[in-house]
Protein backbone atom coordinates (compact mmCIF):
# COMPACT_ATOMS: atom_id res chain seq x y z
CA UNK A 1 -25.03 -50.46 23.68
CA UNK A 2 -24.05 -46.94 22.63
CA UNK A 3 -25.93 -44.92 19.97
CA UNK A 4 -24.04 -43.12 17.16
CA UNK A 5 -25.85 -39.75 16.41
CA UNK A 6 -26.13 -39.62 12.35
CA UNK A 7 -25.91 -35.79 11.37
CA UNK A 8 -28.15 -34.79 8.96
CA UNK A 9 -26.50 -32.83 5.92
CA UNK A 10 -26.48 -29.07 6.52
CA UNK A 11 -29.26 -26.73 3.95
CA UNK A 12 -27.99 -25.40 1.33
CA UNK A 13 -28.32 -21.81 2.80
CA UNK A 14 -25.96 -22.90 5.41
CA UNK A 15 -23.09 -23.72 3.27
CA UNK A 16 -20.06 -21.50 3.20
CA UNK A 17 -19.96 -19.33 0.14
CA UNK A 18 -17.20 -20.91 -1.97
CA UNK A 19 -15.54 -18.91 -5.12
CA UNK A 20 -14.41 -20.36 -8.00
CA UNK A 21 -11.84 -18.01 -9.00
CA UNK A 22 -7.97 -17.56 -7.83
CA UNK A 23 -7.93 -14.39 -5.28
CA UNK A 24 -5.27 -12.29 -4.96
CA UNK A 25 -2.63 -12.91 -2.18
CA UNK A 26 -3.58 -9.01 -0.35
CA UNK A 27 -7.44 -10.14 -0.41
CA UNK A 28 -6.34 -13.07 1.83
CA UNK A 29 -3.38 -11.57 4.13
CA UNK A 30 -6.14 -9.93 6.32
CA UNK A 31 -7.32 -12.97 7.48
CA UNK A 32 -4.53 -14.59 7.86
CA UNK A 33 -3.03 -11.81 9.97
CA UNK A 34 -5.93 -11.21 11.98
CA UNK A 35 -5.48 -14.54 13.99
CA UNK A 36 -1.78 -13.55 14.79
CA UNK A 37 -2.95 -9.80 15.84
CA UNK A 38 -5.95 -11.11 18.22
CA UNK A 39 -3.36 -13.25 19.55
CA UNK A 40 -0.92 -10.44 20.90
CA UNK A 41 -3.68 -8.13 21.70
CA UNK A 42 -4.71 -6.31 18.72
CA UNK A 43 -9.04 -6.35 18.00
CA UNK A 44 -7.53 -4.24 14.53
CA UNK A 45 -3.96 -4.22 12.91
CA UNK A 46 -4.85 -1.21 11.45
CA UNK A 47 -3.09 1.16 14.83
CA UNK A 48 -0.17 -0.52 14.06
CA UNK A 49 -0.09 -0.20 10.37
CA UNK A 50 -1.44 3.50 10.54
CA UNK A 51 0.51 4.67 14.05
CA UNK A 52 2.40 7.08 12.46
CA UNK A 53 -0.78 8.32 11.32
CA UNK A 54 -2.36 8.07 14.48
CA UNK A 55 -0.24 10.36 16.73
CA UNK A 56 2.08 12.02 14.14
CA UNK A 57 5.56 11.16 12.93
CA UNK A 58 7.42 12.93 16.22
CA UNK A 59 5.65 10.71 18.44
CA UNK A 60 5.69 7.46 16.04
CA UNK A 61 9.46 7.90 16.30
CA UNK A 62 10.03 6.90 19.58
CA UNK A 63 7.46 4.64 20.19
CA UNK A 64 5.03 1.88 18.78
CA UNK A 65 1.83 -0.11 20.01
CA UNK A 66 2.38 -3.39 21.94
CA UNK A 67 -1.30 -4.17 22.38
CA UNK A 68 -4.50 -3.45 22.73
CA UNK A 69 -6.31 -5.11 25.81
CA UNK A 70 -10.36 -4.89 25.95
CA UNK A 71 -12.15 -6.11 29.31
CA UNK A 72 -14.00 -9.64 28.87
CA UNK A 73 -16.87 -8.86 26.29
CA UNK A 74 -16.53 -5.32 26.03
CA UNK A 75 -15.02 -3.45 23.03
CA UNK A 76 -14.45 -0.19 24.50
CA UNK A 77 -12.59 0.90 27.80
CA UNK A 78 -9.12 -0.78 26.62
CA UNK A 79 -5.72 -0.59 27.76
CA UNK A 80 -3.38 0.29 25.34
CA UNK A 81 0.59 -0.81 26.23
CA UNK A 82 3.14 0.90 24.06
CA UNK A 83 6.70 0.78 23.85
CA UNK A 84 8.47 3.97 24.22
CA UNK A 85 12.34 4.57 23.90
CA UNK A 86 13.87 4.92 27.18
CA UNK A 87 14.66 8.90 27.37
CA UNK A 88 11.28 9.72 25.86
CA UNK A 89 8.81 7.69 28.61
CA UNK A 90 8.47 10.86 30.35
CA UNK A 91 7.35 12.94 27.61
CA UNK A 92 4.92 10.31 26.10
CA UNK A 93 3.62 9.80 29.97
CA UNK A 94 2.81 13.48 29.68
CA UNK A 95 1.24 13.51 26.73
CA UNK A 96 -0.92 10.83 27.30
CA UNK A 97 -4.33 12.09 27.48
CA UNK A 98 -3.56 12.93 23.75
CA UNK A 99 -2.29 10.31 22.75
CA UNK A 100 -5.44 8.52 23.93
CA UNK A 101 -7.99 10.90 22.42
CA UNK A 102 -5.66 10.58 18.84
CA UNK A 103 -6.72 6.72 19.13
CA UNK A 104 -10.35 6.83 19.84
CA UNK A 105 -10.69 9.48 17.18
CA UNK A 106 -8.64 7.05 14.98
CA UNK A 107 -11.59 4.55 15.80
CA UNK A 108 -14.08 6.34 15.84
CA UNK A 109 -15.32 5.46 19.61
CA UNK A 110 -13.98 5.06 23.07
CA UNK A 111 -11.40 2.38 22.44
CA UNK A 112 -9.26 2.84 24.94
CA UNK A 113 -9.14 4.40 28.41
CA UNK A 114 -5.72 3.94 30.02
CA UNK A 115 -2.28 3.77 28.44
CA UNK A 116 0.31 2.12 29.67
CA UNK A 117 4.35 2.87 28.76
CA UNK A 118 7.18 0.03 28.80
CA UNK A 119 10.57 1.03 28.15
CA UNK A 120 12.56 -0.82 25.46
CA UNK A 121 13.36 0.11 22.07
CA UNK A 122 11.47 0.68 19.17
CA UNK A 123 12.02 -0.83 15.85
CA UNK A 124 11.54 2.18 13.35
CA UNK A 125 10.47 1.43 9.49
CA UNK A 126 13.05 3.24 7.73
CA UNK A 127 11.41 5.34 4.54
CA UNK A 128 11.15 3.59 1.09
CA UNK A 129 13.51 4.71 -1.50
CA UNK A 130 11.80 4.75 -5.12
CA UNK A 131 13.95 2.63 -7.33
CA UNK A 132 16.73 3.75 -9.46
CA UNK A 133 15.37 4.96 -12.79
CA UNK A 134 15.79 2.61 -15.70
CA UNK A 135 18.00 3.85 -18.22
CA UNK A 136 16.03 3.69 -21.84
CA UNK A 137 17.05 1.23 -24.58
CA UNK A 138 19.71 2.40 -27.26
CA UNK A 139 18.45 3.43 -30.43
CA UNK A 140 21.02 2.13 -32.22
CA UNK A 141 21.34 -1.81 -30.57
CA UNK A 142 23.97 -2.74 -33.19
CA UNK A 143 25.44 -6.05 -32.94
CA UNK A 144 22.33 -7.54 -30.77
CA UNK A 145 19.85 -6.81 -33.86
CA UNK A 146 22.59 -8.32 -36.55
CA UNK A 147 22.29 -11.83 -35.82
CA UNK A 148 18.00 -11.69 -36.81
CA UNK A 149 17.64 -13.40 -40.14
CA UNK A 150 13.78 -12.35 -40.34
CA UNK A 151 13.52 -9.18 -41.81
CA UNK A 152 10.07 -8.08 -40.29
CA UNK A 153 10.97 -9.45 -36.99
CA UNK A 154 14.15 -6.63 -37.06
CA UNK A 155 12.19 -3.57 -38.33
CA UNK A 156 9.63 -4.18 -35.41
CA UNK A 157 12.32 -4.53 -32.81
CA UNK A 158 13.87 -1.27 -34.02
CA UNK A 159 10.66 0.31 -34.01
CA UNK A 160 9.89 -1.07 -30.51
CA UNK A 161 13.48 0.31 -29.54
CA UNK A 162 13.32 3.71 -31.02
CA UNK A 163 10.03 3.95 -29.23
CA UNK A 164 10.51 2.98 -25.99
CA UNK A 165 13.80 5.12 -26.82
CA UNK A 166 11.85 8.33 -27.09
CA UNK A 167 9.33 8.45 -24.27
CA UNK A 168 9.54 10.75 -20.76
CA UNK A 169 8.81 9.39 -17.81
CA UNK A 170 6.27 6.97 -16.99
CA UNK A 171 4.33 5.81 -20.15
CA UNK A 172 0.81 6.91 -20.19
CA UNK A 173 -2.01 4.23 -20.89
CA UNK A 174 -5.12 5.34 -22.64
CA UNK A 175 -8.52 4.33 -22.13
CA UNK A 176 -10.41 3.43 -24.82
C-alpha cells in the first residue's frame, strides 16, 4: 500500500508577491536576460553592456567579454575570457594587469584574477545616428483643410498648424 503525502497549503507570508498592474517590458528584460547571461558565463550583464566603459573606447574596439568564470561557490577570483581581434592579442596580453584592475574597480571587489585572450573577431556596435529632423507642418495646408465642413473643427486645426508651425526645437513641457 503506498501513502500519498497531502501538502498542506503554504502561509500567507510565503506567497510570492503578485502585482496587479501591467509592468513595463525594460522592468522585466533583466530577468529574462539574466538566465541567458548565467548560462554563458556572465554572474552580471552589466561588463558587457558597460565594456566600453570599463576599459575605454581604444580597448573596447578590438575586443569584447566572452565570459566570466567564478570557482564553485566563490564570487571573487574569476577568469575572465575575452575576445580580442587577431593583430591586437599582443597588446591586450600586455595590458592585462589593467585591464583586470579596470574590472574589479568596475565591481567594486576582486572579481576577477586571470584573463584569458582568444583570437577571433569582434562584433563592434556601430554609433547611433539621431534621427532625421522632422520638417514642421505648413502654415498654409490648403487643399487638405478645404474639404472640413465644420467650421470650429478648421479654425482649431489651423491654429494647431500655425502652432506647431512656429516652435524651435524640441517643445518644452511645463510643470504645473
Amino acid at each position: 500500500m503506498s501513502k500519498t503525502r497531502v501538502r498542506a497549503p503554504r502561509p500567507a507570508s510565503q506567497e510570492p508577491r503578485r502585482s496587479n498592474r501591467s509592468r513595463a517590458v525594460a522592468e522585466l528584460l533583466p530577468d529574462v536576460g539574466r538566465a541567458a547571461f548565467r548560462k554563458f558565463g556572465f554572474v552580471q550583464s552589466s561588463i558587457v553592456s558597460r565594456w566600453a566603459e570599463i576599459v575605454g573606447p581604444r580597448y573596447a574596439g578590438v575586443s569584447a567579454p566572452e565570459s566570466l568564470r567564478f570557482p564553485h561557490g566563490e564570487r571573487s577570483g574569476g577568469t575572465l575570457t575575452l575576445v580580442v581581434r587577431g593583430a591586437h592579442a599582443p597588446m591586450m596580453q600586455h595590458i592585462t594587469p589593467e585591464i583586470m584592475e579596470r574590472v574589479n574597480r568596475f565591481f567594486g571587489y576582486t572579481a576577477v584574477a586571470r584573463v584569458t585572450i582568444r583570437q577571433g573577431e569582434v562584433a563592434v556596435a556601430k554609433p547611433r545616428t539621431a534621427p532625421p529632423s522632422l520638417e514642421p507642418a505648413a502654415l498654409d495646408l490648403g487643399d487638405s483643410l478645404r474639404s472640413i465642413a465644420d467650421p470650429e473643427l478648421k479654425a482649431v486645426l489651423e491654429s494647431l498648424a500655425a502652432g506647431v508651425a512656429s516652435t524651435q526645437g524640441v517643445p518644452k513641457i511645463d510643470k504645473d
